[in-house]
N, C-alpha and C. Protein backbone atom coordinates (compact mmCIF):
# COMPACT_ATOMS: atom_id res chain seq x y z
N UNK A 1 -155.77 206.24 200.91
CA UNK A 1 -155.40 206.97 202.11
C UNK A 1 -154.48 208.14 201.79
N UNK A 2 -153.76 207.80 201.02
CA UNK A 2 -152.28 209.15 200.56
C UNK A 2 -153.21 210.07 200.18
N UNK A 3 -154.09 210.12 199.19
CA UNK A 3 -155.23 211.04 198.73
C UNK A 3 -156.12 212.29 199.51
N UNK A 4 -156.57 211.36 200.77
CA UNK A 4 -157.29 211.91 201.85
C UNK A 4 -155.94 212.79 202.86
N UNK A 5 -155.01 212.62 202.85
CA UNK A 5 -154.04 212.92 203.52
C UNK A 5 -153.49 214.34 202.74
N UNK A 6 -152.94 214.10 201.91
CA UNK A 6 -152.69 214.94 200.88
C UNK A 6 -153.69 216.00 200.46
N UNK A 7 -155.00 215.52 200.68
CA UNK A 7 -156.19 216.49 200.42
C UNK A 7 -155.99 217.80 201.84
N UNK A 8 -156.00 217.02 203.11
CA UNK A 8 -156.18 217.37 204.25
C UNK A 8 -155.27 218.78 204.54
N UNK A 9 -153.93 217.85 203.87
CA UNK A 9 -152.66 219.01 203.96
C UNK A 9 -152.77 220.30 202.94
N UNK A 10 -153.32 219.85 202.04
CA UNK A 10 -153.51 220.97 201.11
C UNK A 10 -154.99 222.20 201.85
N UNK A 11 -155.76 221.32 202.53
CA UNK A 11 -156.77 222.23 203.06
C UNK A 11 -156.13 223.27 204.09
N UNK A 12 -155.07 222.08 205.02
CA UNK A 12 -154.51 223.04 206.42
C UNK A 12 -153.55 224.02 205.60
N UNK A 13 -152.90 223.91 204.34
CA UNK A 13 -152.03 225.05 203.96
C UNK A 13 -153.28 226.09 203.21
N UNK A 14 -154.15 226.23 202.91
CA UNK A 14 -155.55 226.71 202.67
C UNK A 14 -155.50 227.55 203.98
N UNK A 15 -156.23 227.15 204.87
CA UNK A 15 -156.15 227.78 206.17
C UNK A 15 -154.94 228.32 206.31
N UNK A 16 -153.90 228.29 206.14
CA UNK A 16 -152.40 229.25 206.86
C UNK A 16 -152.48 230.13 205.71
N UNK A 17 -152.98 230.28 204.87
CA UNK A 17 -152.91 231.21 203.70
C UNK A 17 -153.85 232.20 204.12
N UNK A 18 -155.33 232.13 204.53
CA UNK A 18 -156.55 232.82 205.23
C UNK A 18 -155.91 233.21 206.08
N UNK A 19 -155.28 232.27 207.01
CA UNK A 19 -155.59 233.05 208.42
C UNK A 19 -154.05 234.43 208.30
N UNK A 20 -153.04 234.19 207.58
CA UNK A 20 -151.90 234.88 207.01
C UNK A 20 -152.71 236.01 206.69
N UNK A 21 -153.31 236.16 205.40
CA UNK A 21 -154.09 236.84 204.71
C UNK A 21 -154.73 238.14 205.91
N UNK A 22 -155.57 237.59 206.58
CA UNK A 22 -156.37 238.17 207.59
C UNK A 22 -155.34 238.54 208.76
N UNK A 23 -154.25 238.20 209.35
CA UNK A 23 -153.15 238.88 209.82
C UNK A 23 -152.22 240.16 209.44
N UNK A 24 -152.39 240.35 207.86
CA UNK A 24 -151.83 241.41 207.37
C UNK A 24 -152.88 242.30 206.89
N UNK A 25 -154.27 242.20 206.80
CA UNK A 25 -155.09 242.72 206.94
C UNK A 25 -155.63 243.60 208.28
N UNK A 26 -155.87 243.12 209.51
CA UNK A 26 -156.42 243.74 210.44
C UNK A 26 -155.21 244.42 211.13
N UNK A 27 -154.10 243.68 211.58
CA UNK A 27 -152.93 243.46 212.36
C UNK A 27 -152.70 244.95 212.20
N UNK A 28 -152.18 245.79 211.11
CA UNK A 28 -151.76 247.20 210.51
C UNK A 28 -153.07 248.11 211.28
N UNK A 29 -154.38 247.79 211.31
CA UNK A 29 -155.40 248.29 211.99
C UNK A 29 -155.21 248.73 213.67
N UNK A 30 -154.62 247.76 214.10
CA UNK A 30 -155.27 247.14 215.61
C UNK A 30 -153.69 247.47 216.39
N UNK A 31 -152.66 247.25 216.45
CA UNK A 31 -151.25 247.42 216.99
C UNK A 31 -150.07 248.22 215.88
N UNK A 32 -149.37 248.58 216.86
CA UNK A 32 -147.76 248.66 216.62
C UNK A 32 -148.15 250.09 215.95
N UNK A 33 -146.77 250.31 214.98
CA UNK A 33 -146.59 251.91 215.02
C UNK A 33 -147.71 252.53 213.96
N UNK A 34 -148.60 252.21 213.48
CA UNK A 34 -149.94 252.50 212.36
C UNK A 34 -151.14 252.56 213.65
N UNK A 35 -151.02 252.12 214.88
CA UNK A 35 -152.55 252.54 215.62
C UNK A 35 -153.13 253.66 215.57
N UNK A 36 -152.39 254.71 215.89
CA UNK A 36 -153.35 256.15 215.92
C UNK A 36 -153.65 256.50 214.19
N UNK A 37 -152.29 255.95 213.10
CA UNK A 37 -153.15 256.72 212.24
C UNK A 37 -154.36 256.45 211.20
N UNK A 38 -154.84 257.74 210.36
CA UNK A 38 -155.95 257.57 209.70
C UNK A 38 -155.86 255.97 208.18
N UNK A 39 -156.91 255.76 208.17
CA UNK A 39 -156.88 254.21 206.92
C UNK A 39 -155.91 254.21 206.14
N UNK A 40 -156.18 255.65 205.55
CA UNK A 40 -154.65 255.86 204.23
C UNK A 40 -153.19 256.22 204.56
N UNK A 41 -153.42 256.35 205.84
CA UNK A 41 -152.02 256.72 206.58
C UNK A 41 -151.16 255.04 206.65
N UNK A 42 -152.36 254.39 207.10
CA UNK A 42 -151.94 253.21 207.87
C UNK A 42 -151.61 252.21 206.57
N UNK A 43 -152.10 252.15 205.49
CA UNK A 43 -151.22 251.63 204.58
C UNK A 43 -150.31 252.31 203.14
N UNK A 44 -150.10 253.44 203.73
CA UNK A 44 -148.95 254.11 202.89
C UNK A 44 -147.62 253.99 203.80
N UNK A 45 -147.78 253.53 205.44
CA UNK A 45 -146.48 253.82 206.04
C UNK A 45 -145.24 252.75 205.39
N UNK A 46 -144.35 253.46 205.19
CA UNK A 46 -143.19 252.07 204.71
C UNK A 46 -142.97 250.54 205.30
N UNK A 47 -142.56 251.30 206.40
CA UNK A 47 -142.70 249.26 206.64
C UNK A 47 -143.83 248.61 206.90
N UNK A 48 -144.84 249.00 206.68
CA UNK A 48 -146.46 248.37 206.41
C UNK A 48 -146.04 247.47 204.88
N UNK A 49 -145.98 248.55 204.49
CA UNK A 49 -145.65 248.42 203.22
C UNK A 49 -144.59 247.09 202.18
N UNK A 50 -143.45 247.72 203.46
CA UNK A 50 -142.42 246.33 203.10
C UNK A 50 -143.19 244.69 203.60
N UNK A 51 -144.08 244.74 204.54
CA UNK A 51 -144.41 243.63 205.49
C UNK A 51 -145.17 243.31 204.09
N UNK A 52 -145.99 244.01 203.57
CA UNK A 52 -147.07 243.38 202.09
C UNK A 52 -145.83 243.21 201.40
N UNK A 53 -144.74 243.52 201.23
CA UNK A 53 -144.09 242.89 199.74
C UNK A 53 -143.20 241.95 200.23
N UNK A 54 -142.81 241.68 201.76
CA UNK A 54 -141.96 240.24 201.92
C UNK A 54 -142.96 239.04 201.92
N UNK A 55 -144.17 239.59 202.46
CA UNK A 55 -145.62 238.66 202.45
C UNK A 55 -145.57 237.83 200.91
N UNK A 56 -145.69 238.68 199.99
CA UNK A 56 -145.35 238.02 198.81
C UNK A 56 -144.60 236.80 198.35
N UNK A 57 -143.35 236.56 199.19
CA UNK A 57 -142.21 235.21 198.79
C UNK A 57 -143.18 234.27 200.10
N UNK A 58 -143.70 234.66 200.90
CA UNK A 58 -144.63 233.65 201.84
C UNK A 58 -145.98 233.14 200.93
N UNK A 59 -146.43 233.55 200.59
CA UNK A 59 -147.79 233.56 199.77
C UNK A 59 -147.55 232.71 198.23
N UNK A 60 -146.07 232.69 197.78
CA UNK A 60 -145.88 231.98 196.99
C UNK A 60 -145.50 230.25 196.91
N UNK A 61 -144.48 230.57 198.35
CA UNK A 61 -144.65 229.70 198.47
C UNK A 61 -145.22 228.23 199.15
N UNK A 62 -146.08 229.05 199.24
CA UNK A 62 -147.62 228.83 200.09
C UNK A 62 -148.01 227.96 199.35
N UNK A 63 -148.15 228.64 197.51
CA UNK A 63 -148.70 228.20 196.36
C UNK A 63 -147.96 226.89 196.15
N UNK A 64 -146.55 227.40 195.93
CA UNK A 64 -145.92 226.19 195.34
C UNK A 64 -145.73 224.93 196.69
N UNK A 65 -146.37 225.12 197.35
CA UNK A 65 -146.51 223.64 198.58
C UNK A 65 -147.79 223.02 198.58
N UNK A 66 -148.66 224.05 197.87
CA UNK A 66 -149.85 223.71 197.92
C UNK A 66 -150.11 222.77 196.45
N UNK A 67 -149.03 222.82 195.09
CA UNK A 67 -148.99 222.73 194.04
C UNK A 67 -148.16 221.21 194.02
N UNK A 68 -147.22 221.26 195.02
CA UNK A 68 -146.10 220.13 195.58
C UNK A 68 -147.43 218.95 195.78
N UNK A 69 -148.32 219.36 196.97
CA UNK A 69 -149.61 218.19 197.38
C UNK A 69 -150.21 218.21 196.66
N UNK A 70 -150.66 218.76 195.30
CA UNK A 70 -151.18 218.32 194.23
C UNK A 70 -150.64 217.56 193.21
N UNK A 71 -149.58 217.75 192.86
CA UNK A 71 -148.65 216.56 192.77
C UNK A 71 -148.45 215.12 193.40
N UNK A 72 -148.25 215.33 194.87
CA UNK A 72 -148.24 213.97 195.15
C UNK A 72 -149.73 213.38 194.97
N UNK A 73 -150.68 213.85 194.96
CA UNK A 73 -151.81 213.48 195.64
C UNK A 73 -152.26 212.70 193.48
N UNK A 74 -151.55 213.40 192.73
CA UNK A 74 -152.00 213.00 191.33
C UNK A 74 -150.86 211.78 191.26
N UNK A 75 -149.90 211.13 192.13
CA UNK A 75 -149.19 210.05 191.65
C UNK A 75 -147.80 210.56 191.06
N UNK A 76 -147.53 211.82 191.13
CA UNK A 76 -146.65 212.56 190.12
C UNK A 76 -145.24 213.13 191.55
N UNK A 77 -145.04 212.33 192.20
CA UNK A 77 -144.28 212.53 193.42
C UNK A 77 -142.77 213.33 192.57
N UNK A 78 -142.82 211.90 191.65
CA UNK A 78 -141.32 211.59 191.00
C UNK A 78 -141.25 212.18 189.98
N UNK A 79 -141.75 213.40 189.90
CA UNK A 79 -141.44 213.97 188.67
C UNK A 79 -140.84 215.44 188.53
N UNK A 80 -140.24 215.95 187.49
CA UNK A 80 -139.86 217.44 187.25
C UNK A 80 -140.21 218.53 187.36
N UNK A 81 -141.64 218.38 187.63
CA UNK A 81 -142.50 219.34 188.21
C UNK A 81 -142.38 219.61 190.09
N UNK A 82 -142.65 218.14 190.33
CA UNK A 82 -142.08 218.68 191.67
C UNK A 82 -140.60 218.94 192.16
N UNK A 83 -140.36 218.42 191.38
CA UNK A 83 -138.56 219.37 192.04
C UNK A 83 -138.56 220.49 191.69
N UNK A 84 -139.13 221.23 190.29
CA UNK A 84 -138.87 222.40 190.50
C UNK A 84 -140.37 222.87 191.51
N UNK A 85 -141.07 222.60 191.80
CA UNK A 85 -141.68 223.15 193.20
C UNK A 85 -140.64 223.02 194.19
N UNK A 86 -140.21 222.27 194.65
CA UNK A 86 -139.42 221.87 195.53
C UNK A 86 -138.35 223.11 195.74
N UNK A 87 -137.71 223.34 194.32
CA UNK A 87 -136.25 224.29 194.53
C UNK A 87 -137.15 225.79 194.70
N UNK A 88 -138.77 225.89 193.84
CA UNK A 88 -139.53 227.69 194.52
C UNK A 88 -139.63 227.56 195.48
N UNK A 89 -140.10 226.83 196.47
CA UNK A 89 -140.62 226.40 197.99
C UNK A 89 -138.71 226.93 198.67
N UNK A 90 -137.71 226.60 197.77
CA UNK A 90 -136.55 226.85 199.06
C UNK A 90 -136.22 227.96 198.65
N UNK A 91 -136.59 228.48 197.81
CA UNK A 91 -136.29 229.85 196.76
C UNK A 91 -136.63 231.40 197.72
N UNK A 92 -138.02 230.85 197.90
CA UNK A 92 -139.19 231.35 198.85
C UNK A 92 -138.55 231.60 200.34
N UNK A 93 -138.03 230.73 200.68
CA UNK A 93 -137.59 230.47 202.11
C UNK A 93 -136.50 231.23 202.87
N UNK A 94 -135.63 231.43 201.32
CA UNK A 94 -134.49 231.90 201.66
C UNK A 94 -134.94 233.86 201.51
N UNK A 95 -135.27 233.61 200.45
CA UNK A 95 -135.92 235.41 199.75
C UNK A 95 -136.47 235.67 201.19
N UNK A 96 -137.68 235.13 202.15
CA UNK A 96 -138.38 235.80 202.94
C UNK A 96 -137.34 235.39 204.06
N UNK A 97 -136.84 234.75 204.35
CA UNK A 97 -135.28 235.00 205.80
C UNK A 97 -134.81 236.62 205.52
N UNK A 98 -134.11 236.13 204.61
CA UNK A 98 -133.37 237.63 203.83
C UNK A 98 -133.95 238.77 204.34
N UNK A 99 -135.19 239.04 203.40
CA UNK A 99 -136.18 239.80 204.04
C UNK A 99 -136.76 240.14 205.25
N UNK A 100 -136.81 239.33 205.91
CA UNK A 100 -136.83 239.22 207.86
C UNK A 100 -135.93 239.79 208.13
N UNK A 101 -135.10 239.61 207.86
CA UNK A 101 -133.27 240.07 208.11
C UNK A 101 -133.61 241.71 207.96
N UNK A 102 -133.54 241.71 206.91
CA UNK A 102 -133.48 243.38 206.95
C UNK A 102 -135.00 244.25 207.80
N UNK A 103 -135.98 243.52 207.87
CA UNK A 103 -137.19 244.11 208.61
C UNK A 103 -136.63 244.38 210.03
N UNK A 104 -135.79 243.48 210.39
CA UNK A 104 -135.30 243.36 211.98
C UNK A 104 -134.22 244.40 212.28
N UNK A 105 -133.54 244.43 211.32
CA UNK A 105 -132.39 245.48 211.04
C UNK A 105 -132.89 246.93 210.97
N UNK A 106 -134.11 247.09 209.86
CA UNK A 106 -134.21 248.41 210.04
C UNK A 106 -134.89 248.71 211.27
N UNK A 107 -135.84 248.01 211.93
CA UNK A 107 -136.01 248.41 213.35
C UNK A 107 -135.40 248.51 214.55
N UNK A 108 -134.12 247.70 214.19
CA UNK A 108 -133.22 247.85 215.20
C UNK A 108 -132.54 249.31 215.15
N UNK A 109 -132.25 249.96 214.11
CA UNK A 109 -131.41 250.99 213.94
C UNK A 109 -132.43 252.47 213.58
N UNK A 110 -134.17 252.08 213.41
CA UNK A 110 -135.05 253.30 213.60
C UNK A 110 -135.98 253.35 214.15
N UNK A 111 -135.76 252.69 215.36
CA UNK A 111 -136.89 251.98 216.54
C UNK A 111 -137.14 253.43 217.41
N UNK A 112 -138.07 254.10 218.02
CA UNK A 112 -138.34 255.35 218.95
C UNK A 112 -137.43 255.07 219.73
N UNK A 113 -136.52 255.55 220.44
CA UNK A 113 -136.00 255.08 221.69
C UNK A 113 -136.70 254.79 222.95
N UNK A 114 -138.30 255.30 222.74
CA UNK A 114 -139.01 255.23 223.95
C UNK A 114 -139.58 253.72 224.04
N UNK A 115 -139.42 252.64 222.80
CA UNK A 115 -140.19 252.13 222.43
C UNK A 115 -138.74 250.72 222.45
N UNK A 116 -139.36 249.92 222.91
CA UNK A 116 -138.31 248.16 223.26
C UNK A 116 -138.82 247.35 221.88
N UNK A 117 -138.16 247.22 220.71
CA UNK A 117 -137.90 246.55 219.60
C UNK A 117 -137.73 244.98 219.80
N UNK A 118 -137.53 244.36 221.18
CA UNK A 118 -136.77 243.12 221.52
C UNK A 118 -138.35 242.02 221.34
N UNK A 119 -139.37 242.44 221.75
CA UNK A 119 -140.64 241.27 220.55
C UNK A 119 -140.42 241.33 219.39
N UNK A 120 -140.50 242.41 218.44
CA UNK A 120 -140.68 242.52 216.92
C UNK A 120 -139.03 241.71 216.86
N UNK A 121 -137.87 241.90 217.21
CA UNK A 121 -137.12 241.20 216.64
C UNK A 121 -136.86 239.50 217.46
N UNK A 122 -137.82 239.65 218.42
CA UNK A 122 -137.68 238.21 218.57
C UNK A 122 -138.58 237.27 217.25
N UNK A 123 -139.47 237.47 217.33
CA UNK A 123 -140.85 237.07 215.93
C UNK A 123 -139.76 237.19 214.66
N UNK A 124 -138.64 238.13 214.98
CA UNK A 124 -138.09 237.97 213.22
C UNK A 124 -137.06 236.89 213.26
N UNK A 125 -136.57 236.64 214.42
CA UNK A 125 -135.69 235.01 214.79
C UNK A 125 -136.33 233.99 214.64
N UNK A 126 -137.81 234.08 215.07
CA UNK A 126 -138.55 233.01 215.04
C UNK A 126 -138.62 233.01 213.57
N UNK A 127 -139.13 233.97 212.83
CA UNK A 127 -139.39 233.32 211.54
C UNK A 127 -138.33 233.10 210.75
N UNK A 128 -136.64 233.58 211.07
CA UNK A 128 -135.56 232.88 210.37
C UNK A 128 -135.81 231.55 210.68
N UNK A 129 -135.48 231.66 211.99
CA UNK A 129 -135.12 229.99 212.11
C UNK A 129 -136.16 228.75 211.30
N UNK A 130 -137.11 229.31 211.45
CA UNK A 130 -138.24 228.84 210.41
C UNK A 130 -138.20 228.56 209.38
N UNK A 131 -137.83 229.49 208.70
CA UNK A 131 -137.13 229.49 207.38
C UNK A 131 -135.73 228.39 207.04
N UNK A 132 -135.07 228.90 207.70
CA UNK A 132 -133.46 227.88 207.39
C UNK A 132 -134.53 226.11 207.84
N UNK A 133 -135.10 226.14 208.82
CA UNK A 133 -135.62 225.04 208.74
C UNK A 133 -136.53 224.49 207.48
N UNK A 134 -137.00 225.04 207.06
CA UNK A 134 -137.55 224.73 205.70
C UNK A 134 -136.50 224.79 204.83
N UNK A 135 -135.54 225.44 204.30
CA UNK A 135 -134.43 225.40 203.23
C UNK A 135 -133.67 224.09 203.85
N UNK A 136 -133.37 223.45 204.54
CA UNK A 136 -133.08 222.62 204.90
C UNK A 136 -133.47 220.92 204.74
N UNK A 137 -134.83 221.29 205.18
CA UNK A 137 -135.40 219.99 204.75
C UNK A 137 -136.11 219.81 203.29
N UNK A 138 -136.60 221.07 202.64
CA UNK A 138 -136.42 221.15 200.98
C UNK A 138 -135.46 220.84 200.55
N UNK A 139 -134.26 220.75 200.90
CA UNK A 139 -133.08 220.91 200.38
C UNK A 139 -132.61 219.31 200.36
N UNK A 140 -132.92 218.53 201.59
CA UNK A 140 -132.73 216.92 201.80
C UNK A 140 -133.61 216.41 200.99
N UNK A 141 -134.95 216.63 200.51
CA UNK A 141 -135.92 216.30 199.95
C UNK A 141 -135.60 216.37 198.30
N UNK A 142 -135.12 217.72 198.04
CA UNK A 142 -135.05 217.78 196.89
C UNK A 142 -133.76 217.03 196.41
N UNK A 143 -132.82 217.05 197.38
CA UNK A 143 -131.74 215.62 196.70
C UNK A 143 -132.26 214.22 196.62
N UNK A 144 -133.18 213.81 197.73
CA UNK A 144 -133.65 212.51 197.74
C UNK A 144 -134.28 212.47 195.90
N UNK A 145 -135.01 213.66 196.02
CA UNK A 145 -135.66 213.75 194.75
C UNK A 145 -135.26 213.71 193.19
N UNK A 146 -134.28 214.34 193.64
CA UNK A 146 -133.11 214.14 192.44
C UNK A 146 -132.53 213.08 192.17
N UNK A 147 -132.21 212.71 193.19
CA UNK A 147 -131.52 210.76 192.87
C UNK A 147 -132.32 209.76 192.41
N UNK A 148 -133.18 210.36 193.28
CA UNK A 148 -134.73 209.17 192.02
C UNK A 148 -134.82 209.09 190.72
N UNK A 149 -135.26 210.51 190.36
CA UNK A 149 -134.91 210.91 189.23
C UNK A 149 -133.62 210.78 188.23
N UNK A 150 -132.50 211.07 188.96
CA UNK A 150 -131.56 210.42 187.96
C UNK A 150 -131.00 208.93 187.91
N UNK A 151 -131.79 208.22 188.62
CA UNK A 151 -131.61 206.74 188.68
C UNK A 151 -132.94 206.28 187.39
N UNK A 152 -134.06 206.86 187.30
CA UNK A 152 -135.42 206.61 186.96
C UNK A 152 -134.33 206.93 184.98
N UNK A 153 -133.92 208.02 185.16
CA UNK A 153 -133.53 208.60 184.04
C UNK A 153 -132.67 207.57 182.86
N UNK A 154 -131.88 206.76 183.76
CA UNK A 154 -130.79 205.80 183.25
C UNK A 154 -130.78 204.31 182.78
């Protein structure tokens, strides 16, 4: 059963990786301040730009959760490999908060004035809080994990 479970979770983080993927793909197309312009306009603008390189600490640790359920799913829960997944996964969490942080910031302070910033920086609360919630429970996990380990060790 852990197997099939573990398979399942690794498929649904599969899917949040696609459907992610295909969000920073069309999204730059279809809304916000890139609509009117031309293809090469629309991904040379800077914060297009920044959104593909904070995407990056998401996408990793996408990997390393997806690498975590390959682990458990091989019997290897309790081992050194997954803690250090464990500490990229909070590594990840914190790097892309950070990063939110300043996406929200620079729109707060070079937003059109004609134009209400208060969605784009609500979505960037949502995805802190998101975040600290994951550094959080990585963080309980990876001590549980550690004590195993240094009990297993002795």
């Amino acid at each position: 059963m852990k197997r099939i479970s573990t398979l399942l979770l690794q498929t649904v983080v599969i899917i949040i990786g696609i459907v992610a993927l295909a969000v920073l793909i069309r999204f730059p197309l279809s809304e916000g301040r890139a609509k009117n312009l031309e293809l090469l306009s629309i991904y040379s603008d800077p914060f297009i730009l920044y959104g593909y390189a904070t995407s990056i600490a998401f996408f990793i640790g996408l990997y390393k959760t997806f690498q975590l359920l390959g682990y458990v799913r091989q019997n290897k829960t309790f081992s050194i490999d997954s803690l250090k997944a464990l500490k990229n996964i909070k590594y990840c969490a914190t790097v892309l908060s950070i990063l939110v942080v300043g996406a929200g910031i620079f729109i707060k302070l070079t937003h059109n004035k004609e134009d209400d910033p208060v969605g784009f920086l609500v979505i960037c609360t949502v995805v802190i809080l998101a975040c600290i919630l994951v550094v959080f429970a990585v963080s309980k996990f990876e001590k549980k994990l550690q004590n195993a380990l240094d009990k297993n060790q002795i």
